[in-house]
PDB file of N, CA and C in Angstrom:
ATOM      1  N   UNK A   1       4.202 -14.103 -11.413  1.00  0.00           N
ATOM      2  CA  UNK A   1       4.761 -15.075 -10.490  1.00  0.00           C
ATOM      3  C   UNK A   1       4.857 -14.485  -9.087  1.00  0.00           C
ATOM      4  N   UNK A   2       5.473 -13.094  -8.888  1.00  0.00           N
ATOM      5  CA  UNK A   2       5.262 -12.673  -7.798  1.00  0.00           C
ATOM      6  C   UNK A   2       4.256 -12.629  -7.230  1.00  0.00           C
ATOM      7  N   UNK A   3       3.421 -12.212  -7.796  1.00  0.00           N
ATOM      8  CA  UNK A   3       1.503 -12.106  -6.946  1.00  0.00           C
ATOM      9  C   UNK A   3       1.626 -13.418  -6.293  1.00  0.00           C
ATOM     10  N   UNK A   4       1.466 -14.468  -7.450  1.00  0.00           N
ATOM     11  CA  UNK A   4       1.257 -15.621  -7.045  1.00  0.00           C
ATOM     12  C   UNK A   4       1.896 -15.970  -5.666  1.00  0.00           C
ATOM     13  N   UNK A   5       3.257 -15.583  -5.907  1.00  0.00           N
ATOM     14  CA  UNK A   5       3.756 -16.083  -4.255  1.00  0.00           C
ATOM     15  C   UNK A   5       3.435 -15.086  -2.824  1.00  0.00           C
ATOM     16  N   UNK A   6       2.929 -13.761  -3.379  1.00  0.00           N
ATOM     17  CA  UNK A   6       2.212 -13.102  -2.288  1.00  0.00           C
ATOM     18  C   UNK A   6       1.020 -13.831  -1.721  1.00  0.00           C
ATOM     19  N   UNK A   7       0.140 -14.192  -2.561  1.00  0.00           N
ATOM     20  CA  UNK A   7      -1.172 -14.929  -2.057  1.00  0.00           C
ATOM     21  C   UNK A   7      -1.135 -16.383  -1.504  1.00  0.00           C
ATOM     22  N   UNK A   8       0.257 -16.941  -1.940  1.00  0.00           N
ATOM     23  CA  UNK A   8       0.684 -18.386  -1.146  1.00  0.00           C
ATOM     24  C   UNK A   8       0.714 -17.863  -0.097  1.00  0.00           C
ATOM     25  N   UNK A   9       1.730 -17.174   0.468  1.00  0.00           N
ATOM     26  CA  UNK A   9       2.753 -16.665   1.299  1.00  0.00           C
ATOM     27  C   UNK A   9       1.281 -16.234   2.916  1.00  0.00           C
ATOM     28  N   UNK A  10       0.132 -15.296   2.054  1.00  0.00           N
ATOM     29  CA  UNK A  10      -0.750 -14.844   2.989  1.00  0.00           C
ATOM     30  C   UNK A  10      -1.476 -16.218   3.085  1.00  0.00           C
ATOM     31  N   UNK A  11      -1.781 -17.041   2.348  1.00  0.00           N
ATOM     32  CA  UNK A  11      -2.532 -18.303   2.708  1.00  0.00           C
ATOM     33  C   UNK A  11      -1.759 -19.177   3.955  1.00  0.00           C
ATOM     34  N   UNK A  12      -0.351 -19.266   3.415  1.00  0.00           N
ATOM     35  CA  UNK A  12       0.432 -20.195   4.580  1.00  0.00           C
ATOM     36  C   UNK A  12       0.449 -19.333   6.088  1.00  0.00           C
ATOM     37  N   UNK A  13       0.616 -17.952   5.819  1.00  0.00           N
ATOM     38  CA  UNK A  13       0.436 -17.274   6.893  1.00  0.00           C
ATOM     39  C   UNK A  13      -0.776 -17.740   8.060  1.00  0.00           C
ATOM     40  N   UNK A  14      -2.142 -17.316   7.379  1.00  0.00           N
ATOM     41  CA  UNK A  14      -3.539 -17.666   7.848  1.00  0.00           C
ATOM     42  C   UNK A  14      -3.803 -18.987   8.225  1.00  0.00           C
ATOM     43  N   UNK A  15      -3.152 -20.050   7.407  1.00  0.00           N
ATOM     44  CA  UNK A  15      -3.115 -21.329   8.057  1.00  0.00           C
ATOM     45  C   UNK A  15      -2.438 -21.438   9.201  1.00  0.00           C
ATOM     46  N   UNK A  16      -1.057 -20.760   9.449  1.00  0.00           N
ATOM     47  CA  UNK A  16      -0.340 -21.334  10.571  1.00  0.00           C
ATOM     48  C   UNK A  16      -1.199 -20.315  11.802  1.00  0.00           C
ATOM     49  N   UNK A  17      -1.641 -18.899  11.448  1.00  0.00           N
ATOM     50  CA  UNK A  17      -2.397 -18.732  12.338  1.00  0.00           C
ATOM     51  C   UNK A  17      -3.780 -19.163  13.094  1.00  0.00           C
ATOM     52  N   UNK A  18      -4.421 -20.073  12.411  1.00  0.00           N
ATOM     53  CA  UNK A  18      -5.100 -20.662  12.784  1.00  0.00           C
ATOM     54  C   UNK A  18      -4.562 -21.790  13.619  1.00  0.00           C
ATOM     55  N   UNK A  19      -4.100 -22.752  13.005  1.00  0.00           N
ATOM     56  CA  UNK A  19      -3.352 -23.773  13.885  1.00  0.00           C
ATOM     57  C   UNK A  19      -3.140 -23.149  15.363  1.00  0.00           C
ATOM     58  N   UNK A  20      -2.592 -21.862  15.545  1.00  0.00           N
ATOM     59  CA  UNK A  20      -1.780 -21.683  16.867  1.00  0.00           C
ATOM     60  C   UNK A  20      -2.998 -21.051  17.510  1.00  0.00           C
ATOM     61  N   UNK A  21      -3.837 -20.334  17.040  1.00  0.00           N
ATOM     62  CA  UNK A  21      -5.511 -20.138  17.950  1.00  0.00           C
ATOM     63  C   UNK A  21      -5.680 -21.294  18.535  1.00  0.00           C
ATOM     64  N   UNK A  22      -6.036 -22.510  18.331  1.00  0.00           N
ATOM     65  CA  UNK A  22      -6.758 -23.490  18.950  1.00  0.00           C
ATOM     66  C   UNK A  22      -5.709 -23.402  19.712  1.00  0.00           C
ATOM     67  N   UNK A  23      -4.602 -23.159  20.250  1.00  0.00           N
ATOM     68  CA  UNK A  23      -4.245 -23.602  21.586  1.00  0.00           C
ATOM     69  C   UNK A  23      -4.357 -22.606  22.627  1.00  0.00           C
ATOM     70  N   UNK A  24      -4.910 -20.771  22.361  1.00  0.00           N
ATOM     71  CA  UNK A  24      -5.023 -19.845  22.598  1.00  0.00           C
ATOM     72  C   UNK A  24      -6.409 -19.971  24.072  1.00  0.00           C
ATOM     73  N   UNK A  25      -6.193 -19.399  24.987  1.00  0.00           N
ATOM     74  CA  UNK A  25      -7.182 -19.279  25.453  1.00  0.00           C
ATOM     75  C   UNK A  25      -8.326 -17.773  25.247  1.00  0.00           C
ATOM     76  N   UNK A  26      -8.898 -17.569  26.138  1.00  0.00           N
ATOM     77  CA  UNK A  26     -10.255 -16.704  25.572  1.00  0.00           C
ATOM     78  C   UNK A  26      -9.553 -15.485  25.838  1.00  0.00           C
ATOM     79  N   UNK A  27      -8.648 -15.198  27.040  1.00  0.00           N
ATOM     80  CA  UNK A  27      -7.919 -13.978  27.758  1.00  0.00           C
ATOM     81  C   UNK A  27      -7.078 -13.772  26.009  1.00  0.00           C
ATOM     82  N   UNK A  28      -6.289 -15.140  26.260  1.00  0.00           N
ATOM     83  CA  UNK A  28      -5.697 -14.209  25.075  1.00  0.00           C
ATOM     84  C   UNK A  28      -6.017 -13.897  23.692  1.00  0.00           C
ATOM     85  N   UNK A  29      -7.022 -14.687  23.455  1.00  0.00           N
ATOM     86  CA  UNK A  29      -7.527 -14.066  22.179  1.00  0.00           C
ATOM     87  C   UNK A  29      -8.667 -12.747  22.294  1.00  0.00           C
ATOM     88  N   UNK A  30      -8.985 -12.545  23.431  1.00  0.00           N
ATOM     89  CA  UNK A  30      -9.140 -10.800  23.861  1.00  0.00           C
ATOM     90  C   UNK A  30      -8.217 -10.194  23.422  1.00  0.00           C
ATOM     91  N   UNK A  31      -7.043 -10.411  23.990  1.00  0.00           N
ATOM     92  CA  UNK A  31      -5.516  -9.503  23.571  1.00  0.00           C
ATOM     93  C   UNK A  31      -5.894  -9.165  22.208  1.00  0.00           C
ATOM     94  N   UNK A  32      -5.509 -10.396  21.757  1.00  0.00           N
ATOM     95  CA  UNK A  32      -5.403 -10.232  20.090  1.00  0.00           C
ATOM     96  C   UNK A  32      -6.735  -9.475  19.270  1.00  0.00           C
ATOM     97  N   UNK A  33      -7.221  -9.529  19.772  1.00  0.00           N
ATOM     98  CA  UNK A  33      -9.063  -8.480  19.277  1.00  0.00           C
ATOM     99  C   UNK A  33      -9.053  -7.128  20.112  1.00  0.00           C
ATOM    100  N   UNK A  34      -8.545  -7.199  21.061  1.00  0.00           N
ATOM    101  CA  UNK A  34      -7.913  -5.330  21.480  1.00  0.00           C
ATOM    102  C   UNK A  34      -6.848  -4.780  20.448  1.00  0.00           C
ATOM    103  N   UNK A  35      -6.099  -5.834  20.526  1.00  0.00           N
ATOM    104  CA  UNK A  35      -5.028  -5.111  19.534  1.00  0.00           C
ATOM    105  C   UNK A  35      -4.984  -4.788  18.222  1.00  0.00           C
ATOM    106  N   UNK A  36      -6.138  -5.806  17.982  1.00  0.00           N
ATOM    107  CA  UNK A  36      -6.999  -5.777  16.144  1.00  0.00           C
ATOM    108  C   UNK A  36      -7.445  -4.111  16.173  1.00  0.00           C
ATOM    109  N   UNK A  37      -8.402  -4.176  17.431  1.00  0.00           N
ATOM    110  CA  UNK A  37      -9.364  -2.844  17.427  1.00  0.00           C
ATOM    111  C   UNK A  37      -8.013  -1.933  17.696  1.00  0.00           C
ATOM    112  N   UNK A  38      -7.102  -1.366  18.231  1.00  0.00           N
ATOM    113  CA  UNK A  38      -6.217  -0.788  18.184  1.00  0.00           C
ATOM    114  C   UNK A  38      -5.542  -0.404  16.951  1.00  0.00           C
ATOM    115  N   UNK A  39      -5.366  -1.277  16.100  1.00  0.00           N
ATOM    116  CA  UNK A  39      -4.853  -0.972  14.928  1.00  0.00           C
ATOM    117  C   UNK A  39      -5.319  -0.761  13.618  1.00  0.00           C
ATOM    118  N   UNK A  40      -6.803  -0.744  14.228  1.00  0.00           N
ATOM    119  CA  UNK A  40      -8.098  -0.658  13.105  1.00  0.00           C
ATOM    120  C   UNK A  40      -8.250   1.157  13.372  1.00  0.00           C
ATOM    121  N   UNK A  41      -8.039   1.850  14.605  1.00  0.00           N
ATOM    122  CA  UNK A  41      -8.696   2.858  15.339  1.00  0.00           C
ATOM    123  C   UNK A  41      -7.213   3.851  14.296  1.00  0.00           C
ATOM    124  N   UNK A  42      -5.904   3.304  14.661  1.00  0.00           N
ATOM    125  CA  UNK A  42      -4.743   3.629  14.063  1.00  0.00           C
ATOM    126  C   UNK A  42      -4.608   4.077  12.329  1.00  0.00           C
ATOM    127  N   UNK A  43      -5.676   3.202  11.777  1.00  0.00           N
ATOM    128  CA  UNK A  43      -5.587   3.005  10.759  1.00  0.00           C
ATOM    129  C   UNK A  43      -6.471   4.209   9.996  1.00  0.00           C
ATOM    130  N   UNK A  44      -7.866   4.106  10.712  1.00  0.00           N
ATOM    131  CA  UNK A  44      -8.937   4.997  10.294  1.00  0.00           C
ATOM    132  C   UNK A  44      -8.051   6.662  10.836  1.00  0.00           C
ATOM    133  N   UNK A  45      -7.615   6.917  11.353  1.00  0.00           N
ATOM    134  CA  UNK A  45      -7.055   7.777  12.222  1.00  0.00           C
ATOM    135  C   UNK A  45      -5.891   8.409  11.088  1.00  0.00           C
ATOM    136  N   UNK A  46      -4.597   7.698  10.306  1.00  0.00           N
ATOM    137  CA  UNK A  46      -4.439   8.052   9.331  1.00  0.00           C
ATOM    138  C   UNK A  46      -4.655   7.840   7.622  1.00  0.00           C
ATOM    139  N   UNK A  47      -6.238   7.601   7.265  1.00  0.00           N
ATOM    140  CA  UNK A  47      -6.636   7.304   6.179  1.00  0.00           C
ATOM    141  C   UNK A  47      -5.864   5.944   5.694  1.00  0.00           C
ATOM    142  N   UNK A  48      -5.811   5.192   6.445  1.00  0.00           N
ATOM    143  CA  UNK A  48      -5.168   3.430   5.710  1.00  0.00           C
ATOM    144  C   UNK A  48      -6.436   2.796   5.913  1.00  0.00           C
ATOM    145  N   UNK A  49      -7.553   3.329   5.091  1.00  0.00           N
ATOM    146  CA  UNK A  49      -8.611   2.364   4.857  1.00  0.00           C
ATOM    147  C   UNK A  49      -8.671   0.866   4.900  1.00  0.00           C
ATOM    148  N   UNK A  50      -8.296   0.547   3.458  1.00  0.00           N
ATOM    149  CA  UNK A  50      -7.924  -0.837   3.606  1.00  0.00           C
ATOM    150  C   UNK A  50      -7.350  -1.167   4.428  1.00  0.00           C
ATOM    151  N   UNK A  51      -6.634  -1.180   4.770  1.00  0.00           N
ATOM    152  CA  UNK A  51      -5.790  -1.503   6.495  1.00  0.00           C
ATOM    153  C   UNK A  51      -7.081  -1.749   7.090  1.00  0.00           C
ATOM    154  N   UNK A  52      -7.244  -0.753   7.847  1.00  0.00           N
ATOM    155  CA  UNK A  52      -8.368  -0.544   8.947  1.00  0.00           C
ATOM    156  C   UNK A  52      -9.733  -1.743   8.665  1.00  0.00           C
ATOM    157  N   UNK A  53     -10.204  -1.631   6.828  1.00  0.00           N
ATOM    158  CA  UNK A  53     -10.924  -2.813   6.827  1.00  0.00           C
ATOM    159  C   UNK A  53     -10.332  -4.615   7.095  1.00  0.00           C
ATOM    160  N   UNK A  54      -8.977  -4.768   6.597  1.00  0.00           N
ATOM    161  CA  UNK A  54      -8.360  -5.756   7.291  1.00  0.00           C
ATOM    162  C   UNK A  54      -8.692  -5.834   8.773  1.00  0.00           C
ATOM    163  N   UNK A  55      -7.887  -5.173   9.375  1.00  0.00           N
ATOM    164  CA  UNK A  55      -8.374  -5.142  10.849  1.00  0.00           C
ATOM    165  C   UNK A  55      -9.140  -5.426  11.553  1.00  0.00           C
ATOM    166  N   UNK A  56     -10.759  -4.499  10.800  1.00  0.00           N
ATOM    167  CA  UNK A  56     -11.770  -4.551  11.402  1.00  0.00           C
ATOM    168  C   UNK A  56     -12.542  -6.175  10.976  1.00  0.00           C
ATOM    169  N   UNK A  57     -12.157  -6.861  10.047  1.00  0.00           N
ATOM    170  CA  UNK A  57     -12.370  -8.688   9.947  1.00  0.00           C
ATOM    171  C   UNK A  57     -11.917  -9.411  10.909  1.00  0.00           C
ATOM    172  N   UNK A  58     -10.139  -9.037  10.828  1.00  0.00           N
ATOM    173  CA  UNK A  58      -9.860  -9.593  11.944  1.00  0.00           C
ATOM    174  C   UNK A  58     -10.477  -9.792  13.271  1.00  0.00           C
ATOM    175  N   UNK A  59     -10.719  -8.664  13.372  1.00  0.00           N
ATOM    176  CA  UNK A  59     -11.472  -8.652  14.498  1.00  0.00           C
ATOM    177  C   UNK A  59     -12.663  -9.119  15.056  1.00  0.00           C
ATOM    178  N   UNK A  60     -13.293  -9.104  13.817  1.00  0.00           N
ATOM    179  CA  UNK A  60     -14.592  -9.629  13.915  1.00  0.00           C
ATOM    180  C   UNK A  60     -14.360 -11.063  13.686  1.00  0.00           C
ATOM    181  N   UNK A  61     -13.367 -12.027  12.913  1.00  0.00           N
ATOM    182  CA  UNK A  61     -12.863 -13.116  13.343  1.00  0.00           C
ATOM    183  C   UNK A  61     -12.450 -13.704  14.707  1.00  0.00           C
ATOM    184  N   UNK A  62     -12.099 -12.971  15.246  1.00  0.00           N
ATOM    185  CA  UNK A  62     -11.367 -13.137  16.798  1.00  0.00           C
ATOM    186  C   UNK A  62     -12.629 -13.115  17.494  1.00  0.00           C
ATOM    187  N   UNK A  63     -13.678 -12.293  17.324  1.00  0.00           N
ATOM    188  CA  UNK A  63     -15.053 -12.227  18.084  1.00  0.00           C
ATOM    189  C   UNK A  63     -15.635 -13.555  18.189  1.00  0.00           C
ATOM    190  N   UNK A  64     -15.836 -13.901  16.869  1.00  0.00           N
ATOM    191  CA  UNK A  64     -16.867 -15.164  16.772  1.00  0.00           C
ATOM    192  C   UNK A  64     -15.776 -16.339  17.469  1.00  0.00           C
ATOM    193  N   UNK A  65     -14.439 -16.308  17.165  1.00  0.00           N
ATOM    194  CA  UNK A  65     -14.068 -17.183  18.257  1.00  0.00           C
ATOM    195  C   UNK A  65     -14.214 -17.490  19.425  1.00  0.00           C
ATOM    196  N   UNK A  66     -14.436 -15.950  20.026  1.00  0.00           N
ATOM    197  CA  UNK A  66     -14.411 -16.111  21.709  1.00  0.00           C
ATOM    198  C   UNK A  66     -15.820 -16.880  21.665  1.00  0.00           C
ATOM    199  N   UNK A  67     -16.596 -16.452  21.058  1.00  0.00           N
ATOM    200  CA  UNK A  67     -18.322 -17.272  21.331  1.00  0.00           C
ATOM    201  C   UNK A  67     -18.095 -18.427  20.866  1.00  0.00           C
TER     202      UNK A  67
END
């Protein structure tokens, strides 16, 4: 049951973050893809792999937005 409500919990997350992108402009969704790459660089830096591969999606999510 717990899992289960972890993977709601990250779904409702990802939805509401999407919602609030579309009102984001390009400056600031730069921010948010510096700060991806920042915490991807953080991550590789002390072995939080997975982390760092999170990150590095994110990021590459935030990319294809700006285009």
């Amino acid at each position: 049951m717990m899992w289960i409500e972890k993977i709601e919990k990250k779904n409702k997350t990802q939805t509401a973050a999407n919602i609030q992108e579309a009102d984001l402009t390009v400056s600031e969704i730069q921010k948010l893809r510096d700060a991806a790459v920042s915490k991807m660089v953080h991550a590789i830096a002390t072995h939080d792999f997975p982390g760092a591969r999170r990150y590095s999606e994110e990021e590459a999510r935030l990319q294809a937005l700006i285009r």
